[in-house]
PDB file of N, CA and C in Angstrom:
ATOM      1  N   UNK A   1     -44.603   7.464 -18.139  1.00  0.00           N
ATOM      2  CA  UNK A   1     -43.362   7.652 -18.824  1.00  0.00           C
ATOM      3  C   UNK A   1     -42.780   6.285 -19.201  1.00  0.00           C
ATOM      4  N   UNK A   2     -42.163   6.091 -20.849  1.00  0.00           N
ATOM      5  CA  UNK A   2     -41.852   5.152 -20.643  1.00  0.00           C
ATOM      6  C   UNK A   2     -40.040   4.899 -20.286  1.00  0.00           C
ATOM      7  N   UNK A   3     -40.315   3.736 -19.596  1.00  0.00           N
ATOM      8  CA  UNK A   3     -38.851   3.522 -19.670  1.00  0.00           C
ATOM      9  C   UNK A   3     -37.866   3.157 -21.187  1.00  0.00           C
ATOM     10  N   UNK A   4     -36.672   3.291 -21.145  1.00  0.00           N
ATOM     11  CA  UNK A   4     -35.726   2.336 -22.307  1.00  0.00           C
ATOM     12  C   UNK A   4     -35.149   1.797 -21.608  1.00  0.00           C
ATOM     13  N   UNK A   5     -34.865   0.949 -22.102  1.00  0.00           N
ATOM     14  CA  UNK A   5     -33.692  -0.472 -21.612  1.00  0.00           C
ATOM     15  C   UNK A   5     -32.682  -0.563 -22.391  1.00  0.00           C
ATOM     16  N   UNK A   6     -31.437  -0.534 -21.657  1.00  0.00           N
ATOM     17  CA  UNK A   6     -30.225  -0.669 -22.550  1.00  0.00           C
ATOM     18  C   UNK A   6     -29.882  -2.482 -23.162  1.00  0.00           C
ATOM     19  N   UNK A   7     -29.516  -2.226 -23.844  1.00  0.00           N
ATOM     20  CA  UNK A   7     -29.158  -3.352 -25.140  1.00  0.00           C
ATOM     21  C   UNK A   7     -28.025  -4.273 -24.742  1.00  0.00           C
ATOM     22  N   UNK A   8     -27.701  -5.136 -24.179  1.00  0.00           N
ATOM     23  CA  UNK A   8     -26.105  -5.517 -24.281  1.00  0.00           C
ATOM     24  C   UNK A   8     -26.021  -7.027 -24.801  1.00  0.00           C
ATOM     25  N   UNK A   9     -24.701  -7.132 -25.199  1.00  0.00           N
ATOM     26  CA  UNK A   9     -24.700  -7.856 -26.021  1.00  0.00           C
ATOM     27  C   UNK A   9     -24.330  -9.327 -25.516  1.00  0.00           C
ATOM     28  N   UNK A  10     -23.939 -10.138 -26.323  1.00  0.00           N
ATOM     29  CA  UNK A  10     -23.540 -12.025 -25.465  1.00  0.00           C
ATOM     30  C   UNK A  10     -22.595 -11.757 -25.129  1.00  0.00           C
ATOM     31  N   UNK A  11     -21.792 -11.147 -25.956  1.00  0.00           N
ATOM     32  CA  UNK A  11     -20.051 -10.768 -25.654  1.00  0.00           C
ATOM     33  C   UNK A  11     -19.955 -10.552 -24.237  1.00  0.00           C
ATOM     34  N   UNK A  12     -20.485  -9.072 -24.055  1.00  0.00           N
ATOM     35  CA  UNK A  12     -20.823  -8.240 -22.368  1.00  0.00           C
ATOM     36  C   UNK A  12     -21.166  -9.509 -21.429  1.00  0.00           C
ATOM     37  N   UNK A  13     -21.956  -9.808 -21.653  1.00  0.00           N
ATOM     38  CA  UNK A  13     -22.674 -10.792 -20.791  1.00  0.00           C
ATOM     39  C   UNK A  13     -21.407 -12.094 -20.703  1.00  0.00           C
ATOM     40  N   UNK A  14     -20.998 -12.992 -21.468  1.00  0.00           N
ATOM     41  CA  UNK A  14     -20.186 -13.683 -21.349  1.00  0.00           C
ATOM     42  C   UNK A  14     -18.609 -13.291 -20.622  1.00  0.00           C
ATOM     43  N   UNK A  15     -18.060 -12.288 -20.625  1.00  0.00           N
ATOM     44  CA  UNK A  15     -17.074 -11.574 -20.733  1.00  0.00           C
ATOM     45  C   UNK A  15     -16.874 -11.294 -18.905  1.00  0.00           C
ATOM     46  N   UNK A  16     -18.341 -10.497 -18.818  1.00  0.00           N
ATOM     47  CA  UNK A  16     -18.435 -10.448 -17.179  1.00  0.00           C
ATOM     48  C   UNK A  16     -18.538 -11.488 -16.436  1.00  0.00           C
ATOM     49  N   UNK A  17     -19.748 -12.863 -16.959  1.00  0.00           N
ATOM     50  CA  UNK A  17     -19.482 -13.780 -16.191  1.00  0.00           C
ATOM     51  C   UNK A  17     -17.995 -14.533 -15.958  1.00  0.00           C
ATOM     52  N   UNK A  18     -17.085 -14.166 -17.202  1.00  0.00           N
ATOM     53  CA  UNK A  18     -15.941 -14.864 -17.058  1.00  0.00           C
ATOM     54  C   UNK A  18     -15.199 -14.227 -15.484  1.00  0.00           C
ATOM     55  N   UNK A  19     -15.254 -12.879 -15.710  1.00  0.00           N
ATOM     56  CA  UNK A  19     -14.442 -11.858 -14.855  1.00  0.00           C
ATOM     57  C   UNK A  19     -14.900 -12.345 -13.510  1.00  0.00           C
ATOM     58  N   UNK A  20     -16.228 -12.518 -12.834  1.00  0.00           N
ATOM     59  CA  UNK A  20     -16.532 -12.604 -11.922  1.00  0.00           C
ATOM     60  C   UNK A  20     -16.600 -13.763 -11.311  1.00  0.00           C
ATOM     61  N   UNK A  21     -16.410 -15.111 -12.222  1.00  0.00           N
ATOM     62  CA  UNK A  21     -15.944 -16.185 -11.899  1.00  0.00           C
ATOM     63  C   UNK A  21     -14.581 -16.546 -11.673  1.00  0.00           C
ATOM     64  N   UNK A  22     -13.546 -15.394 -12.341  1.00  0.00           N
ATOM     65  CA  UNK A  22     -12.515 -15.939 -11.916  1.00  0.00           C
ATOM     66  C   UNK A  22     -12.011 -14.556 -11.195  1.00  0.00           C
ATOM     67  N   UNK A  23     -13.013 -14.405 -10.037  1.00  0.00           N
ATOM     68  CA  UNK A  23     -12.640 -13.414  -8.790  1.00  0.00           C
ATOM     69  C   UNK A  23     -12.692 -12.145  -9.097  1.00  0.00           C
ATOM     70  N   UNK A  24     -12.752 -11.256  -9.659  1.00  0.00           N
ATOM     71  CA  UNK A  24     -13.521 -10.026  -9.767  1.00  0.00           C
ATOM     72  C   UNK A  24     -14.922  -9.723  -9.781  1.00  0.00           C
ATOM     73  N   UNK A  25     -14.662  -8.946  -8.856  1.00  0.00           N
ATOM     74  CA  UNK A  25     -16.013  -8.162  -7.773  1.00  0.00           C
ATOM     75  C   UNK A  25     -16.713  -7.930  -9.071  1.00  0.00           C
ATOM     76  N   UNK A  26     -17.957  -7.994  -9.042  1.00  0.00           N
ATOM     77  CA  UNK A  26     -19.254  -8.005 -10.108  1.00  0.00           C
ATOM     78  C   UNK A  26     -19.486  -6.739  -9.985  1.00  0.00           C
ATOM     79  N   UNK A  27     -19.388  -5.632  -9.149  1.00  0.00           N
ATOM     80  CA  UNK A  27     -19.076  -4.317  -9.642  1.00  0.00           C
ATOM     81  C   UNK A  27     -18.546  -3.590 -10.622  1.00  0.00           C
ATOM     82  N   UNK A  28     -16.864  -4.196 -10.104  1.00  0.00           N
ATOM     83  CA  UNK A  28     -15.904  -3.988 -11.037  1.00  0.00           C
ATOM     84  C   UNK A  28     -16.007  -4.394 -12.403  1.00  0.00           C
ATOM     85  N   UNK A  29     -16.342  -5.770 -12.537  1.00  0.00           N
ATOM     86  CA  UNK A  29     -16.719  -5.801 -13.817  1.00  0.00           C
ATOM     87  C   UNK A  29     -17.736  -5.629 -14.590  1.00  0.00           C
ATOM     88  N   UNK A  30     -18.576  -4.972 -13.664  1.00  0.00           N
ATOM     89  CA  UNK A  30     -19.746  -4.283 -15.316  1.00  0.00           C
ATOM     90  C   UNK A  30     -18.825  -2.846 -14.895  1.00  0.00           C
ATOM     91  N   UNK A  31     -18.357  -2.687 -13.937  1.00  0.00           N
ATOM     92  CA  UNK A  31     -17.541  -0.891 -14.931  1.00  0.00           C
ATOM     93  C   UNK A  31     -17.097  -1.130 -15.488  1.00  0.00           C
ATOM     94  N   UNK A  32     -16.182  -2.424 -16.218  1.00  0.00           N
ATOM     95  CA  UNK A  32     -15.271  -2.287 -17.253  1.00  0.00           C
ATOM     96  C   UNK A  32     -15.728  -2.530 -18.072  1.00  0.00           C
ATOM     97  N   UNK A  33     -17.501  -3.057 -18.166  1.00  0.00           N
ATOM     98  CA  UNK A  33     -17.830  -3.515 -19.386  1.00  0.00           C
ATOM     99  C   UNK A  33     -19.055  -2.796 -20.063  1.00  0.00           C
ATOM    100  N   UNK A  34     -19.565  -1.437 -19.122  1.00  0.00           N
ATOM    101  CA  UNK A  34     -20.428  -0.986 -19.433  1.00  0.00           C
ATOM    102  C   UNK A  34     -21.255  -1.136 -18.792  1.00  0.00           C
ATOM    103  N   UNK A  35     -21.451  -2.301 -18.101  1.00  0.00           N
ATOM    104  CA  UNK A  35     -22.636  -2.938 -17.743  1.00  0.00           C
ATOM    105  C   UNK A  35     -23.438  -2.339 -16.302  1.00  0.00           C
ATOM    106  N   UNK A  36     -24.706  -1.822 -15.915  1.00  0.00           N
ATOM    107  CA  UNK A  36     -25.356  -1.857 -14.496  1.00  0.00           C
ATOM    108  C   UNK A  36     -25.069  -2.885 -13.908  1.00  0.00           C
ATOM    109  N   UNK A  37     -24.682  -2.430 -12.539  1.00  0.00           N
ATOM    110  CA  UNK A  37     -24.320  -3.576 -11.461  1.00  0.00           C
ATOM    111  C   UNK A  37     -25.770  -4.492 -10.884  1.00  0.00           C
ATOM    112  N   UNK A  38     -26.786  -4.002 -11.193  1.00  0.00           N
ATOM    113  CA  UNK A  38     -27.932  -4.824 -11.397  1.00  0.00           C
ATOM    114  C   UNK A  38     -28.314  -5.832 -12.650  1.00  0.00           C
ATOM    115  N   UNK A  39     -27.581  -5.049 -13.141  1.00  0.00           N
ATOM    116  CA  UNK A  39     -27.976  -6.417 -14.455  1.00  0.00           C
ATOM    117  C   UNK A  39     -26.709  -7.427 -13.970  1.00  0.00           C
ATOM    118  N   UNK A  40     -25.487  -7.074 -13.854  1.00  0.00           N
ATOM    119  CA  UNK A  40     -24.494  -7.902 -13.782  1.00  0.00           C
ATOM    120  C   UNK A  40     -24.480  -8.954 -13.099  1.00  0.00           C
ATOM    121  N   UNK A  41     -25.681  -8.718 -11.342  1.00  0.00           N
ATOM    122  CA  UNK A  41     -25.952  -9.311 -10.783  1.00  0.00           C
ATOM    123  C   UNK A  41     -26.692 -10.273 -11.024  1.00  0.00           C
ATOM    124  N   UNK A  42     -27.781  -9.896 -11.274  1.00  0.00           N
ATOM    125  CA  UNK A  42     -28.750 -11.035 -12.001  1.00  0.00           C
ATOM    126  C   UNK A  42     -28.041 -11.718 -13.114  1.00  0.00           C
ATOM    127  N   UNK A  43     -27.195 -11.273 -14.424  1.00  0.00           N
ATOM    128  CA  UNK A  43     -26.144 -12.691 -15.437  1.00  0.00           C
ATOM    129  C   UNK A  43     -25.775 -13.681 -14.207  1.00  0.00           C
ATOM    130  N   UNK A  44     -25.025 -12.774 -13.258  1.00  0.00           N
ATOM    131  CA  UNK A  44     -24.271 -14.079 -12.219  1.00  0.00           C
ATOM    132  C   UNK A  44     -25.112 -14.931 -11.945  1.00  0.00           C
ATOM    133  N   UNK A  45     -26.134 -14.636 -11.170  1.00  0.00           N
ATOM    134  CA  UNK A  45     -27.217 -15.502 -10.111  1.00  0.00           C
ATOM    135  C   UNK A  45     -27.802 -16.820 -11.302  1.00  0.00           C
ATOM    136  N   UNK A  46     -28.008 -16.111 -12.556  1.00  0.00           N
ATOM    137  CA  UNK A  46     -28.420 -16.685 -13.384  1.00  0.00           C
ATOM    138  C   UNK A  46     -27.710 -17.894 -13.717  1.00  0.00           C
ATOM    139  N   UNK A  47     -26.371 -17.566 -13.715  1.00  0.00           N
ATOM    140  CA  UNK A  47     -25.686 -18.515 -14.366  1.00  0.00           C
ATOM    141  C   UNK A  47     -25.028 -19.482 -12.632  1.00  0.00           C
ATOM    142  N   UNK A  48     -25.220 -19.007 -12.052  1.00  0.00           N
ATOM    143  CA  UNK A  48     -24.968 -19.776 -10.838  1.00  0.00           C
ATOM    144  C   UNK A  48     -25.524 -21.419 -10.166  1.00  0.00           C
ATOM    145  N   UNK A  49     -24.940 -22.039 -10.326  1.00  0.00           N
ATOM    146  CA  UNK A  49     -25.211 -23.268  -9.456  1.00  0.00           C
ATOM    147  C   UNK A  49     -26.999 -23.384  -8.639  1.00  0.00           C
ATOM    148  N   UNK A  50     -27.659 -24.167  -8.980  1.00  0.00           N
ATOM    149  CA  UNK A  50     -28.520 -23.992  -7.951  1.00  0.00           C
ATOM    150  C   UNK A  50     -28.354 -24.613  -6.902  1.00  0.00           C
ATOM    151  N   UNK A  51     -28.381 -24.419  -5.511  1.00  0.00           N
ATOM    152  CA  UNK A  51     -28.695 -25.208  -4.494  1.00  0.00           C
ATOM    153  C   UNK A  51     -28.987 -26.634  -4.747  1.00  0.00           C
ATOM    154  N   UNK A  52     -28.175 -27.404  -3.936  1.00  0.00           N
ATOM    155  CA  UNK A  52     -28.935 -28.817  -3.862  1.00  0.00           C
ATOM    156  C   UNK A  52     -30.164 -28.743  -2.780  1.00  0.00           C
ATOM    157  N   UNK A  53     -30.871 -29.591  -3.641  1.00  0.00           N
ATOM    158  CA  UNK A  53     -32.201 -29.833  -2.195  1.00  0.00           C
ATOM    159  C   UNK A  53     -32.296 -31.249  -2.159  1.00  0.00           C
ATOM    160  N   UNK A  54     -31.980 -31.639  -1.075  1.00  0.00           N
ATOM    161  CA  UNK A  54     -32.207 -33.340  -0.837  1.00  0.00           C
ATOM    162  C   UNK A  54     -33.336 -33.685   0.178  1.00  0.00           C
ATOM    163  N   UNK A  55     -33.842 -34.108   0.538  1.00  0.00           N
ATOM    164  CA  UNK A  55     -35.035 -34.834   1.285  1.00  0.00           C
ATOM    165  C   UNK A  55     -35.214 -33.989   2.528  1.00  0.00           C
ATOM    166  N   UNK A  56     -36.429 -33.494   2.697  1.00  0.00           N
ATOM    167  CA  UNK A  56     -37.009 -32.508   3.606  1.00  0.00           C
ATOM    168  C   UNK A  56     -36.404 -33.367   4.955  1.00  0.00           C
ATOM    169  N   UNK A  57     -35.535 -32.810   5.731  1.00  0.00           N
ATOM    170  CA  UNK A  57     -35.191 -32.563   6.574  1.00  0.00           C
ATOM    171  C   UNK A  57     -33.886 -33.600   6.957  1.00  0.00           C
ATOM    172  N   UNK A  58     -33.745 -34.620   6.076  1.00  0.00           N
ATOM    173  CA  UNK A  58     -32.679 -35.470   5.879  1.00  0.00           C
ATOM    174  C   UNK A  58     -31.576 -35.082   5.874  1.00  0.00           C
ATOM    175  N   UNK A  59     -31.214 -33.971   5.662  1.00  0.00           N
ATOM    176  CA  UNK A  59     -30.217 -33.028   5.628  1.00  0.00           C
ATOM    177  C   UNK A  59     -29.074 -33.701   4.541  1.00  0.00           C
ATOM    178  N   UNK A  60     -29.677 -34.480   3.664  1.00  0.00           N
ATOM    179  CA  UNK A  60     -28.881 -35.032   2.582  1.00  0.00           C
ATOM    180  C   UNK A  60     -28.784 -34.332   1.314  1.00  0.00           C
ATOM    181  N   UNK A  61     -27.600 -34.106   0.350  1.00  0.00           N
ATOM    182  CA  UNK A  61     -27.953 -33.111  -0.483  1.00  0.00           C
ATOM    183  C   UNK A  61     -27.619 -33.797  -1.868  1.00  0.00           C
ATOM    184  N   UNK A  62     -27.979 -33.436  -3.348  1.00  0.00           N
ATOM    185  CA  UNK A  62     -28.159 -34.213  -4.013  1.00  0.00           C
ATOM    186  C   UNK A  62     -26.485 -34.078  -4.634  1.00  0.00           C
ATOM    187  N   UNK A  63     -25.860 -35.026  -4.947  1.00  0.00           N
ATOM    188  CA  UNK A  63     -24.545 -34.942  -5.897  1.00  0.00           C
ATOM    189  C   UNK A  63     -24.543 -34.957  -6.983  1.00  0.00           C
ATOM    190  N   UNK A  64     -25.614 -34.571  -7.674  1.00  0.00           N
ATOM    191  CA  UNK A  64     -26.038 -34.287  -9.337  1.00  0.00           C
ATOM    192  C   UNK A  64     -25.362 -33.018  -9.558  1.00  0.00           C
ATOM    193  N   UNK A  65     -24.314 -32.370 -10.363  1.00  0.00           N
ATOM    194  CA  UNK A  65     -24.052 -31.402 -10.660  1.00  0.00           C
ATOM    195  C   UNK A  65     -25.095 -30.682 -11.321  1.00  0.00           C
ATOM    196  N   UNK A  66     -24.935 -29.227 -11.463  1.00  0.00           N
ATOM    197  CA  UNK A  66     -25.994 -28.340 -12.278  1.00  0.00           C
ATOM    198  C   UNK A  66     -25.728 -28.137 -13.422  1.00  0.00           C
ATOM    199  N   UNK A  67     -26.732 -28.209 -14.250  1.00  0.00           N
ATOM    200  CA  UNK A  67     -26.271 -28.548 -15.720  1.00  0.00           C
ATOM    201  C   UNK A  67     -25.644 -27.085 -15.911  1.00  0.00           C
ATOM    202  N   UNK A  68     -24.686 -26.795 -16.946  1.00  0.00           N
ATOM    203  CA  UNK A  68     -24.182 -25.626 -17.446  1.00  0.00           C
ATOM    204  C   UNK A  68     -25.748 -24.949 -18.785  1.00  0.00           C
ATOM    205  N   UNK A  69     -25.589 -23.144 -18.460  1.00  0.00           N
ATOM    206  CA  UNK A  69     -26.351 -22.902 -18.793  1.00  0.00           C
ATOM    207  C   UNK A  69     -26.345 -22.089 -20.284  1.00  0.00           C
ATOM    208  N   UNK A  70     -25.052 -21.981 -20.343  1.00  0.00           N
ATOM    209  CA  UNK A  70     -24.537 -21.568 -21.941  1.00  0.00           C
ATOM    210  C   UNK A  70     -22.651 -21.888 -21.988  1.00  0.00           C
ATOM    211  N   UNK A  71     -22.234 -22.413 -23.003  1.00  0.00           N
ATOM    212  CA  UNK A  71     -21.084 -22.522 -23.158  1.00  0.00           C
ATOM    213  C   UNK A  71     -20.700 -21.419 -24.149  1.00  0.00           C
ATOM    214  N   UNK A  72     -18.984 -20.893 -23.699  1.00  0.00           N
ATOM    215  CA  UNK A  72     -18.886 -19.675 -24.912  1.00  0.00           C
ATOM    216  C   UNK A  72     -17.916 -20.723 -25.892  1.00  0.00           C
ATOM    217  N   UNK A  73     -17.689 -20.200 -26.962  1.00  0.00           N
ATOM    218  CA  UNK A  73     -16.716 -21.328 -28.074  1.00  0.00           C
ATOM    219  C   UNK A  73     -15.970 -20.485 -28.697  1.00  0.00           C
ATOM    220  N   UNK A  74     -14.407 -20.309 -28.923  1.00  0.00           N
ATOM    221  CA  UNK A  74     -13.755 -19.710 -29.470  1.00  0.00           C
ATOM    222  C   UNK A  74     -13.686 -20.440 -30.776  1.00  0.00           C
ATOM    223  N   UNK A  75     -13.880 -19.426 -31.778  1.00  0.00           N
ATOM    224  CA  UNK A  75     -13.605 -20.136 -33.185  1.00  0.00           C
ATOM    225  C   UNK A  75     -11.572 -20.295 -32.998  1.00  0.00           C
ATOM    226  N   UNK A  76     -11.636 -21.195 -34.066  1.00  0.00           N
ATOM    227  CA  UNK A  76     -10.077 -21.492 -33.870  1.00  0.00           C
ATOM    228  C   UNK A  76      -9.539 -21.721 -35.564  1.00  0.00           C
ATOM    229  N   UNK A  77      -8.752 -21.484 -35.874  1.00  0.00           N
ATOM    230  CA  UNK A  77      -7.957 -21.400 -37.384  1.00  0.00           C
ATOM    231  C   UNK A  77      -7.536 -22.643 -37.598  1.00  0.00           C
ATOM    232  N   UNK A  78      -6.975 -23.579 -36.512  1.00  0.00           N
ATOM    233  CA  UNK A  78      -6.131 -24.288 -36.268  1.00  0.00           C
ATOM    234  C   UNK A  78      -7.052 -25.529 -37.104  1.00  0.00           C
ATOM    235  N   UNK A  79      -6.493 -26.602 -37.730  1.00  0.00           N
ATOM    236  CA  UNK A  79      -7.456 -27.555 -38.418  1.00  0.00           C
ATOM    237  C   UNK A  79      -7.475 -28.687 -37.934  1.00  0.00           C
ATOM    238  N   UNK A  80      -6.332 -28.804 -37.146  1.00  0.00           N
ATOM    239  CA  UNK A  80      -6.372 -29.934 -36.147  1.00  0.00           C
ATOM    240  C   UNK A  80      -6.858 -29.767 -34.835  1.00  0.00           C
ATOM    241  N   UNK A  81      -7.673 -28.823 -34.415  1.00  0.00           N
ATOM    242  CA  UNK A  81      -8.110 -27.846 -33.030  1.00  0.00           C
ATOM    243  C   UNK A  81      -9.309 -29.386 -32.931  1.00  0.00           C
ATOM    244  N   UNK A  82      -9.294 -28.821 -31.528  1.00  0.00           N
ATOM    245  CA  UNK A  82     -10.282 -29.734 -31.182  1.00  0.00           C
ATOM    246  C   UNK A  82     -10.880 -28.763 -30.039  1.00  0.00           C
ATOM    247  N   UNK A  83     -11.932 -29.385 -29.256  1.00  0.00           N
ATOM    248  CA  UNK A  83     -12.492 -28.898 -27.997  1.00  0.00           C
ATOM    249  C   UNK A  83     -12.460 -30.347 -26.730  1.00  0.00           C
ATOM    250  N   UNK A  84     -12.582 -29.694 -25.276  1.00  0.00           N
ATOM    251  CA  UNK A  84     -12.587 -30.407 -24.321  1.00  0.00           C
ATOM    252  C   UNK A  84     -13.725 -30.683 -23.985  1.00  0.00           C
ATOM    253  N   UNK A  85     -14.742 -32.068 -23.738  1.00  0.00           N
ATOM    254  CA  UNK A  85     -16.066 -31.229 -23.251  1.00  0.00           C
ATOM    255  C   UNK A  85     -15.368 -32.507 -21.548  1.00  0.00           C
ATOM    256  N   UNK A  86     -16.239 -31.745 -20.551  1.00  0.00           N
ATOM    257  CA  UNK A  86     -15.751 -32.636 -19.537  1.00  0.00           C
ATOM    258  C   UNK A  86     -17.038 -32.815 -18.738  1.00  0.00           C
ATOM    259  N   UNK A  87     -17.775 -33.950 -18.506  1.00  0.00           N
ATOM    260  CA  UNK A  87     -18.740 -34.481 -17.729  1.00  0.00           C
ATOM    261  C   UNK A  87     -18.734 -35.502 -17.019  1.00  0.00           C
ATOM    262  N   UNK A  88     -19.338 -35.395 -15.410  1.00  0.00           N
ATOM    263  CA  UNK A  88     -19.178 -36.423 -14.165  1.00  0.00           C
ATOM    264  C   UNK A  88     -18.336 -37.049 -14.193  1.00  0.00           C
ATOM    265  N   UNK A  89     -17.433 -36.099 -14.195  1.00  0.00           N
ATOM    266  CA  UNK A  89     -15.410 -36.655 -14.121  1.00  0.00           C
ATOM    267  C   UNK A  89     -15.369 -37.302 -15.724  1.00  0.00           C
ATOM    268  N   UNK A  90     -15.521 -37.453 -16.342  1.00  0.00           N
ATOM    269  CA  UNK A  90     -15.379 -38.043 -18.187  1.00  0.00           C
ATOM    270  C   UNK A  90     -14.337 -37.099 -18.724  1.00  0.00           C
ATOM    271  N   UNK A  91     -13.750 -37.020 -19.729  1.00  0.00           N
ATOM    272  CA  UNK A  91     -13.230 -36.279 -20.762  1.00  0.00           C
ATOM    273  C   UNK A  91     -13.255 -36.403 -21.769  1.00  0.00           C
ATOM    274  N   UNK A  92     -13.901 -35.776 -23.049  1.00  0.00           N
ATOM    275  CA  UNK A  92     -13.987 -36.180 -23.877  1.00  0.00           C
ATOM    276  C   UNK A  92     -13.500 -35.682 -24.827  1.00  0.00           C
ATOM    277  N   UNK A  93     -12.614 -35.479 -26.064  1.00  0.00           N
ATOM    278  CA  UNK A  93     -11.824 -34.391 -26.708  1.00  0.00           C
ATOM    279  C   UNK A  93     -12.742 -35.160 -27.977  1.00  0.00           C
ATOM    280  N   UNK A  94     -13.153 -33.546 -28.381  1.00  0.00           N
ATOM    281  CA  UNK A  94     -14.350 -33.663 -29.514  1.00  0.00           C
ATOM    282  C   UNK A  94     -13.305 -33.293 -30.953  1.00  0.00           C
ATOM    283  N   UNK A  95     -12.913 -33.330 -32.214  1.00  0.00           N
ATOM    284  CA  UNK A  95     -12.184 -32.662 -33.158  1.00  0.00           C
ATOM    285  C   UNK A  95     -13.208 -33.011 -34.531  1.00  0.00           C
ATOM    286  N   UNK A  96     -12.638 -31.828 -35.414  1.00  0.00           N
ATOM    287  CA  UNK A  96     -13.598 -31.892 -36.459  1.00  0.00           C
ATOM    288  C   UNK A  96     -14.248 -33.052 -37.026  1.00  0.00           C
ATOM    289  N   UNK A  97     -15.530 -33.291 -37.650  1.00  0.00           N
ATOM    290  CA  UNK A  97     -16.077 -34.246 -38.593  1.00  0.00           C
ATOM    291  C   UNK A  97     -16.763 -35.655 -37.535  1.00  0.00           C
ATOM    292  N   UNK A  98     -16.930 -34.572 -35.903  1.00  0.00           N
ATOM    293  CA  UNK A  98     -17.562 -35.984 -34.883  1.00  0.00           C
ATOM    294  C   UNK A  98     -18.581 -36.510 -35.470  1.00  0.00           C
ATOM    295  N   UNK A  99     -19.604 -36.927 -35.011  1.00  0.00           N
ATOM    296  CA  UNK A  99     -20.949 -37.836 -35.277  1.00  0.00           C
ATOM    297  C   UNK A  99     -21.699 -36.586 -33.347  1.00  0.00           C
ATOM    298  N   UNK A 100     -22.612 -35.503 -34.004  1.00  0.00           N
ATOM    299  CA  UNK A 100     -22.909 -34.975 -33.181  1.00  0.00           C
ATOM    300  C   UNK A 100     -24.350 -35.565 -32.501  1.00  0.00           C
ATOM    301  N   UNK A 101     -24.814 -36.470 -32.938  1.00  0.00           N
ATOM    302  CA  UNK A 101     -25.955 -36.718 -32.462  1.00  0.00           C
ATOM    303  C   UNK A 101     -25.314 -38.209 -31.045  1.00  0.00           C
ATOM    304  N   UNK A 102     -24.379 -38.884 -31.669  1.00  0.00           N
ATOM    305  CA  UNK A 102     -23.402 -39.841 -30.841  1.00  0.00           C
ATOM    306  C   UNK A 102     -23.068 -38.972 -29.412  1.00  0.00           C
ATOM    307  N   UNK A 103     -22.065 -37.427 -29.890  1.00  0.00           N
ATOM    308  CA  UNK A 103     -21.947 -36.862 -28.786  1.00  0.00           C
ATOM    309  C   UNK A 103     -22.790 -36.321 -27.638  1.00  0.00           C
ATOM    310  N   UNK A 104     -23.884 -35.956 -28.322  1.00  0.00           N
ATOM    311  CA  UNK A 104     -25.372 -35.489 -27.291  1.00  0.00           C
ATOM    312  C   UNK A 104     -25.317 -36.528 -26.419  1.00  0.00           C
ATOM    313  N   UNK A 105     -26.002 -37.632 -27.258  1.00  0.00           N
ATOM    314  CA  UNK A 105     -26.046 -39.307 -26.139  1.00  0.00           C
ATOM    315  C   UNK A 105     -25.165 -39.699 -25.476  1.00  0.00           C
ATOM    316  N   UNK A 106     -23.970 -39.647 -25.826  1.00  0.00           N
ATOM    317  CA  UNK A 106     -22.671 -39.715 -24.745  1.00  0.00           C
ATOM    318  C   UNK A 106     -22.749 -38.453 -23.472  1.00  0.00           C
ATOM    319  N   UNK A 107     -23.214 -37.728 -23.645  1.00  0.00           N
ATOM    320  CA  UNK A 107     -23.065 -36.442 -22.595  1.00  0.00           C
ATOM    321  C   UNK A 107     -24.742 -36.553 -21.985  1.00  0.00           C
ATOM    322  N   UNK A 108     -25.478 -37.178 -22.511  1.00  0.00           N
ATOM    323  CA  UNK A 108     -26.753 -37.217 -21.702  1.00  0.00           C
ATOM    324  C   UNK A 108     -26.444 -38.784 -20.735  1.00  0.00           C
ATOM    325  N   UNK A 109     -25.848 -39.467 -20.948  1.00  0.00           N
ATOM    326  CA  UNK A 109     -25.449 -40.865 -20.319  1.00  0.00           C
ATOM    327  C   UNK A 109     -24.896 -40.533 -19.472  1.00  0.00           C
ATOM    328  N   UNK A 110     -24.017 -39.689 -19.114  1.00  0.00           N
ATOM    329  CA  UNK A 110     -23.119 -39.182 -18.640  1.00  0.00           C
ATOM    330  C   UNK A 110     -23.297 -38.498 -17.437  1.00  0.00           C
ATOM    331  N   UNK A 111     -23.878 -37.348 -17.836  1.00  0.00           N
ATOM    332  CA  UNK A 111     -24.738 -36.582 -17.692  1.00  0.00           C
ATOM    333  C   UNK A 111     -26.021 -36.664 -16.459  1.00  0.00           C
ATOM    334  N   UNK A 112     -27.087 -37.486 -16.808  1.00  0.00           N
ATOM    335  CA  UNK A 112     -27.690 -38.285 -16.370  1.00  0.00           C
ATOM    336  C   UNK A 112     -29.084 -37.610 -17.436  1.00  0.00           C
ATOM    337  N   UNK A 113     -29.121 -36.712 -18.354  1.00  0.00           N
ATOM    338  CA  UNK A 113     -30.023 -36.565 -18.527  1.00  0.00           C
ATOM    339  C   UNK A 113     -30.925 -37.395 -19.507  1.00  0.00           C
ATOM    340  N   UNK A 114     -31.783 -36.987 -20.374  1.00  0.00           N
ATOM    341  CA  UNK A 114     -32.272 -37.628 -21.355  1.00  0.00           C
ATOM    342  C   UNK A 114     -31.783 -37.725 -22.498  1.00  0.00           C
ATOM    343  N   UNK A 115     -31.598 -39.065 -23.526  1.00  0.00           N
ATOM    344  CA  UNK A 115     -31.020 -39.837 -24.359  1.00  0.00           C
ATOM    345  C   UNK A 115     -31.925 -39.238 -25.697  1.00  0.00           C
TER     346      UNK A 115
END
């Protein structure tokens, strides 16, 4: 027999991780969003922090934050709107007409990742 799999969308998916990050039970919020509390579970885990692992048995743990694994972006009307991006304590307020290849390299420096 085959199975179907239900469809959901970025919205769903974004919407719940918001809910359950800012303290609603991951139950609760796939009932409000449609969503199986198995799938809801796995968006979370997914989008969750991994563990630091620092040196077998050193009991030291690494202070590299975990990179973020999707950002959501509200479109905005506003023409002077800008966005916040914030990395290893930095702030950076991005507004229309940046130099986006400048901003990557600033947030991989930052960051620690690759340039």
């Amino acid at each position: 027999m085959r199975r179907h799999y239900k469809r959901y969308t970025a919205d769903q998916r974004s919407r719940l991780i918001d809910l359950a990050r800012s303290g609603t039970a991951v139950p609760e919020a796939a009932a409000r969003l449609g969503v199986t509390a198995s799938t809801a579970y796995k968006w979370v885990r997914a989008t969750a922090p991994a563990p630091s692992r620092g040196k077998q048995g050193s009991g030291h743990r690494s202070t590299r934050p975990a990179r973020p694994q999707f950002a959501r972006l509200v479109p905005s009307h506003d023409s002077g709107a800008a966005i916040v991006v914030r990395v290893a304590g930095a702030t950076i307020e991005v507004r229309s007409g940046f130099d986006a290849e400048l901003l990557q390299q600033v947030i991989a420096v930052l960051g620690g990742g690759p340039t």
